[in-house]
N, C-alpha and C. Protein backbone atom coordinates (compact mmCIF):
# COMPACT_ATOMS: atom_id res chain seq x y z
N UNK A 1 -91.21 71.13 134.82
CA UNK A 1 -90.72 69.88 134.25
C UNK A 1 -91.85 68.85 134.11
N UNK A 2 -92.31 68.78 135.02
CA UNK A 2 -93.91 67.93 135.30
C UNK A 2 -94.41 68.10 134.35
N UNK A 3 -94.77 69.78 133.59
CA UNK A 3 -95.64 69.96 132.81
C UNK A 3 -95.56 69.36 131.03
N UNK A 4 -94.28 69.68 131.15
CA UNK A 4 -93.79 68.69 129.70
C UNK A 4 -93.82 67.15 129.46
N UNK A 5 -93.31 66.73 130.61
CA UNK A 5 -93.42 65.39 131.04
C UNK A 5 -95.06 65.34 130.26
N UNK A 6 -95.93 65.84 130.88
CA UNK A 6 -96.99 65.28 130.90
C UNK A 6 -97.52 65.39 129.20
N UNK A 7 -97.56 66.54 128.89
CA UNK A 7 -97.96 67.45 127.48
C UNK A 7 -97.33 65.98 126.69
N UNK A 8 -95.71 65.50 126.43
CA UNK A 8 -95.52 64.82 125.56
C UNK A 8 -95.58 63.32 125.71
N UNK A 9 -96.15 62.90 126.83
CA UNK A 9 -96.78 61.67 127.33
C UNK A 9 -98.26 61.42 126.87
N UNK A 10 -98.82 62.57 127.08
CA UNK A 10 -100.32 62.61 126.47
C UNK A 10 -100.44 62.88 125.07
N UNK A 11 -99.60 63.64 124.10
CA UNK A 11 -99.31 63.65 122.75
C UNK A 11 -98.93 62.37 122.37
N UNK A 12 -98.36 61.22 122.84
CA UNK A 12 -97.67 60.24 122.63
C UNK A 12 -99.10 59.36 122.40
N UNK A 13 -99.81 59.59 123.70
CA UNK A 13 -101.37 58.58 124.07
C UNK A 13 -102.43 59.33 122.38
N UNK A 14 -102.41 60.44 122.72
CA UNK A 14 -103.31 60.88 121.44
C UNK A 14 -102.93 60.62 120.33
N UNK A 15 -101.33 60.72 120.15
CA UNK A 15 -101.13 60.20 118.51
C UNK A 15 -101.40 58.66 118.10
N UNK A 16 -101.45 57.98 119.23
CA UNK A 16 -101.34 56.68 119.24
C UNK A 16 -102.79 55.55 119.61
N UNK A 17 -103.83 56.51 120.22
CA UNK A 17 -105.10 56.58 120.30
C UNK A 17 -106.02 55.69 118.93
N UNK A 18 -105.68 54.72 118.54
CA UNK A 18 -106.44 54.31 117.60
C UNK A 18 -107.75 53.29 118.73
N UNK A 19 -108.67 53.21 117.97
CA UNK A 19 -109.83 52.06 118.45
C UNK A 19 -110.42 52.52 119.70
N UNK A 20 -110.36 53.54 120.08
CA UNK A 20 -111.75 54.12 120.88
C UNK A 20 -110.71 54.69 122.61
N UNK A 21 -111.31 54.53 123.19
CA UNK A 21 -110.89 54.97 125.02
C UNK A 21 -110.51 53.36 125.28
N UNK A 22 -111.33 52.77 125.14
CA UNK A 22 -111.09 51.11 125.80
C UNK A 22 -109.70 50.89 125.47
N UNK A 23 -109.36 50.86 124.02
CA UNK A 23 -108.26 50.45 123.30
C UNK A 23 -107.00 51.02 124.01
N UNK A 24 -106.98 52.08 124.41
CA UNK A 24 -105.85 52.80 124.41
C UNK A 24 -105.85 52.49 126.02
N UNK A 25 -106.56 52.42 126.77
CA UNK A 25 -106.35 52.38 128.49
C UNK A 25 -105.26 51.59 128.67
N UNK A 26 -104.49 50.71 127.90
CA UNK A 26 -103.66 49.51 128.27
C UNK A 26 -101.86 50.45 127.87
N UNK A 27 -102.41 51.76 127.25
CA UNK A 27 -100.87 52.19 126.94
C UNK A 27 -100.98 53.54 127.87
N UNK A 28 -102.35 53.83 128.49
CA UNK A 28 -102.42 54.93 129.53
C UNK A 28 -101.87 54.35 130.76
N UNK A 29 -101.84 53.61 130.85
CA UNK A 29 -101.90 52.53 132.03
C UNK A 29 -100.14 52.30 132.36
N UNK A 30 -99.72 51.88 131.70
CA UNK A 30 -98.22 51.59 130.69
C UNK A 30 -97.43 52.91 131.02
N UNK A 31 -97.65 54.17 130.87
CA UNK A 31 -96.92 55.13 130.82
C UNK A 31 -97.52 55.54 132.29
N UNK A 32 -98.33 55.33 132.85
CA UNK A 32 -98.88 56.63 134.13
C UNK A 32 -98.31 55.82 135.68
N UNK A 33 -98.11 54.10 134.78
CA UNK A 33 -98.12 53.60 136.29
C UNK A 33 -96.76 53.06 136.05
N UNK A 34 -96.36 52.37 135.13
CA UNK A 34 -95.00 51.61 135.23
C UNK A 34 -93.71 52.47 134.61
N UNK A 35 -94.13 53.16 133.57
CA UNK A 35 -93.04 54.28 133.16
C UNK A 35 -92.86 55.14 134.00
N UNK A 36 -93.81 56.37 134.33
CA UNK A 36 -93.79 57.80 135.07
C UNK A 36 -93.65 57.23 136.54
N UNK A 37 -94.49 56.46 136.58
CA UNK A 37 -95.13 56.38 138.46
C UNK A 37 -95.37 57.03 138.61
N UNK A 38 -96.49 58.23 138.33
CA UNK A 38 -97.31 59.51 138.59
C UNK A 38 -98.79 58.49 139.12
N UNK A 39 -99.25 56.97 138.87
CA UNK A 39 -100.09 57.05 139.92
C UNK A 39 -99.87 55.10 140.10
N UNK A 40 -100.20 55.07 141.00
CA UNK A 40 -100.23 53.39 141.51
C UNK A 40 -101.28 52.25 140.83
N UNK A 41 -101.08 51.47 141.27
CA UNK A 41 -102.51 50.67 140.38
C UNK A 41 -103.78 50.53 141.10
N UNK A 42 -103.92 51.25 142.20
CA UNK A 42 -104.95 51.68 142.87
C UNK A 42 -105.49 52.77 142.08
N UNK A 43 -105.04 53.73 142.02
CA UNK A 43 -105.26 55.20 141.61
C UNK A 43 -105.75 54.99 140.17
N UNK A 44 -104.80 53.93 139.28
CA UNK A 44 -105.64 53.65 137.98
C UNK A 44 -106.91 53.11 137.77
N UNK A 45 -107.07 52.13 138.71
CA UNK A 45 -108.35 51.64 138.71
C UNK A 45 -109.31 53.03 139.52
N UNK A 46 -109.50 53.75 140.30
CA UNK A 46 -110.41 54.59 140.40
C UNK A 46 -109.79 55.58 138.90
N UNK A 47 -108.97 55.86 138.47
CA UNK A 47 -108.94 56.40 137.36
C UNK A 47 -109.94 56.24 136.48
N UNK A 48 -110.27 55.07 136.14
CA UNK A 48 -111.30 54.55 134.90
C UNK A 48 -112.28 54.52 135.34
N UNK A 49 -112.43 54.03 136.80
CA UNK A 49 -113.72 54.50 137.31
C UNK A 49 -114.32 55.57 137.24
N UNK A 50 -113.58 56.59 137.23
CA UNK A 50 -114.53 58.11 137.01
C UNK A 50 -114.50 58.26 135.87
N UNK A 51 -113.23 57.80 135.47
CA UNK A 51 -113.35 57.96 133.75
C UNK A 51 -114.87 57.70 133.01
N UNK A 52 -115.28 56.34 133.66
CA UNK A 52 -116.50 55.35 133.19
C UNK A 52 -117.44 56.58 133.65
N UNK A 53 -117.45 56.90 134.49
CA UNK A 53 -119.04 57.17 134.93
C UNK A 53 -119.37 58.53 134.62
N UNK A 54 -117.98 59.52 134.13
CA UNK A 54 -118.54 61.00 133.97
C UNK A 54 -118.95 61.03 132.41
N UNK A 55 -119.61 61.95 131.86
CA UNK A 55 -119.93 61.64 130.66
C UNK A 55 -118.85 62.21 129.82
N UNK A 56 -118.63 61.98 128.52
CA UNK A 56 -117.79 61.64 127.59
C UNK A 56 -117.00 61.19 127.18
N UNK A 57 -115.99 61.10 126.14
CA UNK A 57 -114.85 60.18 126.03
C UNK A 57 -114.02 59.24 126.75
N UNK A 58 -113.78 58.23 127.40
CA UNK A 58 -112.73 57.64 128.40
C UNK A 58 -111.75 58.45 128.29
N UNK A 59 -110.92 58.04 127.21
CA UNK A 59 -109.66 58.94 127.00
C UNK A 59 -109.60 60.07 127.15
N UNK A 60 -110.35 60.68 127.18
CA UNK A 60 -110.25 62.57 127.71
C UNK A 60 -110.53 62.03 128.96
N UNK A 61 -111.74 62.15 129.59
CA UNK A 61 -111.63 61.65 130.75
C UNK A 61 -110.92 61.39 131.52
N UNK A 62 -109.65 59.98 130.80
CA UNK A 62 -108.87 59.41 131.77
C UNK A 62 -107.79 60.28 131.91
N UNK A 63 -107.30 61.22 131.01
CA UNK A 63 -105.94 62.08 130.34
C UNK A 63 -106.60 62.94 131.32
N UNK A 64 -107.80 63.64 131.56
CA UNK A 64 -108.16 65.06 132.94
C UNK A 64 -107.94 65.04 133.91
N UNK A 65 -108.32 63.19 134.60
CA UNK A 65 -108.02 63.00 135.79
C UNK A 65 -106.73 62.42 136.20
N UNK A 66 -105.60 61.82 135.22
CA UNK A 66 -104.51 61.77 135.31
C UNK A 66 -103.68 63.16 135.31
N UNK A 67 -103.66 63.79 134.35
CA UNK A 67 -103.06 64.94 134.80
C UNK A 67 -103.46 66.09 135.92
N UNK A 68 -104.75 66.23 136.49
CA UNK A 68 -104.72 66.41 137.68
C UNK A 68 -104.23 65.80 138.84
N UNK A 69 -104.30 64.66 139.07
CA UNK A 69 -103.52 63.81 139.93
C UNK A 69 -102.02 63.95 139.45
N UNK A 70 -101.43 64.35 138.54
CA UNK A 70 -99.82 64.32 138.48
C UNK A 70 -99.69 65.91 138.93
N UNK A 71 -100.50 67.11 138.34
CA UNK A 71 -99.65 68.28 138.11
C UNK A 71 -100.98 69.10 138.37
N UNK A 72 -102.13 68.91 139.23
CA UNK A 72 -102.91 69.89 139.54
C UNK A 72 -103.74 70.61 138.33
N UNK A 73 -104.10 71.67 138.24
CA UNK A 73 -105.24 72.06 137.75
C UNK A 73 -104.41 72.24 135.81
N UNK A 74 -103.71 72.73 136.08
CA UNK A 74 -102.64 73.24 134.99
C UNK A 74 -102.29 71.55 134.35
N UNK A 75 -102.10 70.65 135.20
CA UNK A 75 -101.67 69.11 134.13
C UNK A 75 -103.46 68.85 133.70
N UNK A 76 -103.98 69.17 134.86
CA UNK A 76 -105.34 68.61 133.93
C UNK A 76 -105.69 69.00 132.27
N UNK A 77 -105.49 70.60 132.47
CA UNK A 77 -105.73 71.15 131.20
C UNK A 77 -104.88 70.90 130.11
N UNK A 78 -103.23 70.78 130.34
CA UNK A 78 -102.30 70.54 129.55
C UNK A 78 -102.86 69.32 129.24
N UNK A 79 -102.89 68.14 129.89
CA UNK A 79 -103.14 66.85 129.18
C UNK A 79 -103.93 66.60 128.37
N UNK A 80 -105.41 67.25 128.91
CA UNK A 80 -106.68 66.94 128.01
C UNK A 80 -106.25 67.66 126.68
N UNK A 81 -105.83 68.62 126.49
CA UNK A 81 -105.56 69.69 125.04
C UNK A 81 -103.94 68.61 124.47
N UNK A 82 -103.34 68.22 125.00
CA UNK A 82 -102.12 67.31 124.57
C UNK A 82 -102.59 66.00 123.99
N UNK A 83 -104.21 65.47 124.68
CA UNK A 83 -104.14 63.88 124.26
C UNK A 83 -105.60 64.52 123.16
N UNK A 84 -106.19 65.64 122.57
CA UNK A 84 -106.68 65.70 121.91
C UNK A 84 -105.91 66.33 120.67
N UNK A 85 -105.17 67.08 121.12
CA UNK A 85 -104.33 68.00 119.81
C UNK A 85 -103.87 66.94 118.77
N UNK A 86 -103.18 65.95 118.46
CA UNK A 86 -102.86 64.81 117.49
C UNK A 86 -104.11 64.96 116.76
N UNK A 87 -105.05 64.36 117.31
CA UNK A 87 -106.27 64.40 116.48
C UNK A 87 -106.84 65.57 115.67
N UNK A 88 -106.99 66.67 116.08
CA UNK A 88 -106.85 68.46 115.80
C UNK A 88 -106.30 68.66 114.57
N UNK A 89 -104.61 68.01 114.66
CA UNK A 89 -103.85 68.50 113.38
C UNK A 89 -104.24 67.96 112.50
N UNK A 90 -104.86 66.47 112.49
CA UNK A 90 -104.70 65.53 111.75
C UNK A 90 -105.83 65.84 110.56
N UNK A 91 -107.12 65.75 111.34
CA UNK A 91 -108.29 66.56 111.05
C UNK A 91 -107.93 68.07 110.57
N UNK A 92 -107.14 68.80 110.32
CA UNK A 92 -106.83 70.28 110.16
C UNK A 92 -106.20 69.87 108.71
N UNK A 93 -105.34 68.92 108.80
CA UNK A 93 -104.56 68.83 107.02
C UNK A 93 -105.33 68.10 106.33
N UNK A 94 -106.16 67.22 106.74
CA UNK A 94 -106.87 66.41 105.62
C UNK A 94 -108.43 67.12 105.17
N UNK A 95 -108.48 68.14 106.03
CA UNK A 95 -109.48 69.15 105.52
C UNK A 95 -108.83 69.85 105.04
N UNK A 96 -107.89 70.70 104.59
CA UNK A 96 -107.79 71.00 103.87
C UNK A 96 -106.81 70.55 102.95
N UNK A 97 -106.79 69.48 102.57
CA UNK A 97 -106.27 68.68 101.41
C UNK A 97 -107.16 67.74 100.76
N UNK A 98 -108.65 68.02 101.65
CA UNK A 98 -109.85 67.56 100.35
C UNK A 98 -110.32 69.05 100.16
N UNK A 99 -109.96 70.06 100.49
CA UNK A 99 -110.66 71.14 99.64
C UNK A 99 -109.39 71.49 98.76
N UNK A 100 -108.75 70.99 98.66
CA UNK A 100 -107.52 71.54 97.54
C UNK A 100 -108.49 70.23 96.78
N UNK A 101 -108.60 69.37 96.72
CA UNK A 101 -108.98 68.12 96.07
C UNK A 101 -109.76 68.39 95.36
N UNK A 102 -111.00 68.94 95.87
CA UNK A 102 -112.06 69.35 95.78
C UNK A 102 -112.37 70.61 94.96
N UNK A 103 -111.00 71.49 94.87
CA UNK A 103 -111.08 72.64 93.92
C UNK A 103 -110.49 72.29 92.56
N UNK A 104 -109.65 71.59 92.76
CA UNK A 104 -109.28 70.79 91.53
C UNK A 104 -110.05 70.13 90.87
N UNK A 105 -111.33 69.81 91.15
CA UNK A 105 -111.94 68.62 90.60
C UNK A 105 -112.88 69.73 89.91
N UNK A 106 -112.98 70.42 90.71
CA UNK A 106 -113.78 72.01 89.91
C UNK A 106 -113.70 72.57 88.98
N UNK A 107 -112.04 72.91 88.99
CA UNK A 107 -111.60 73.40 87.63
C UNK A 107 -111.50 72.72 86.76
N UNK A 108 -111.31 71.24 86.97
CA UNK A 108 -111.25 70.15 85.53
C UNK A 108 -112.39 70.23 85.12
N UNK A 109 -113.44 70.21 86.08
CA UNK A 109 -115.21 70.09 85.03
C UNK A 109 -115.65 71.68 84.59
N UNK A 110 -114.94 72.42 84.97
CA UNK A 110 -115.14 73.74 84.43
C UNK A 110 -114.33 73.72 82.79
């Protein structure tokens, strides 16, 4: 149950992910501490803390070490692949709906 919980909580953060890691910490924050209660406002603030200091994205970051802290090794992975997948699809249809674009524009100058 945990594991869904988490998958469509973090789909929710990734679809909704506009303006960088900073931007979005205020709706990670929102769902992990006052919606779920999967962590306290202690736990959030070292949240971002490691978030900050390991290298790459906040938002992956913060989505690895939140779902480890909710659901162990298995929420870690579900979350990080849940709060990146939005982005995945999104990037998946508009590539290929500039190469449909793009073949069309082919055959007209042909």
């Amino acid at each position: 149950m945990i594991y869904w919980q988490l998958i469509l909580t973090f789909l929710k953060i990734g679809l909704f992910a506009f303006g960088g890691g900073y931007a979005v910490l205020p709706l990670i924050q929102r769902e992990l501490v006052v919606n779920h209660r999967w962590l306290t406002d202690g736990e959030f603030s070292r949240l971002v803390s490691v978030a900050e200091m390991t290298p790459g994205p906040i938002g992956i970051n913060s989505s690895t070490f939140a779902g480890y802290v909710a659901g162990g090794f298995w929420g870690s992975l579900l979350a990080t692949l849940a709060v990146c997948l939005p982005s995945l699809v999104i990037l998946f249809f508009l590539h290929r709906m500039l190469k449909r674009f793009a073949r069309r524009e082919e055959e007209i100058s042909n």
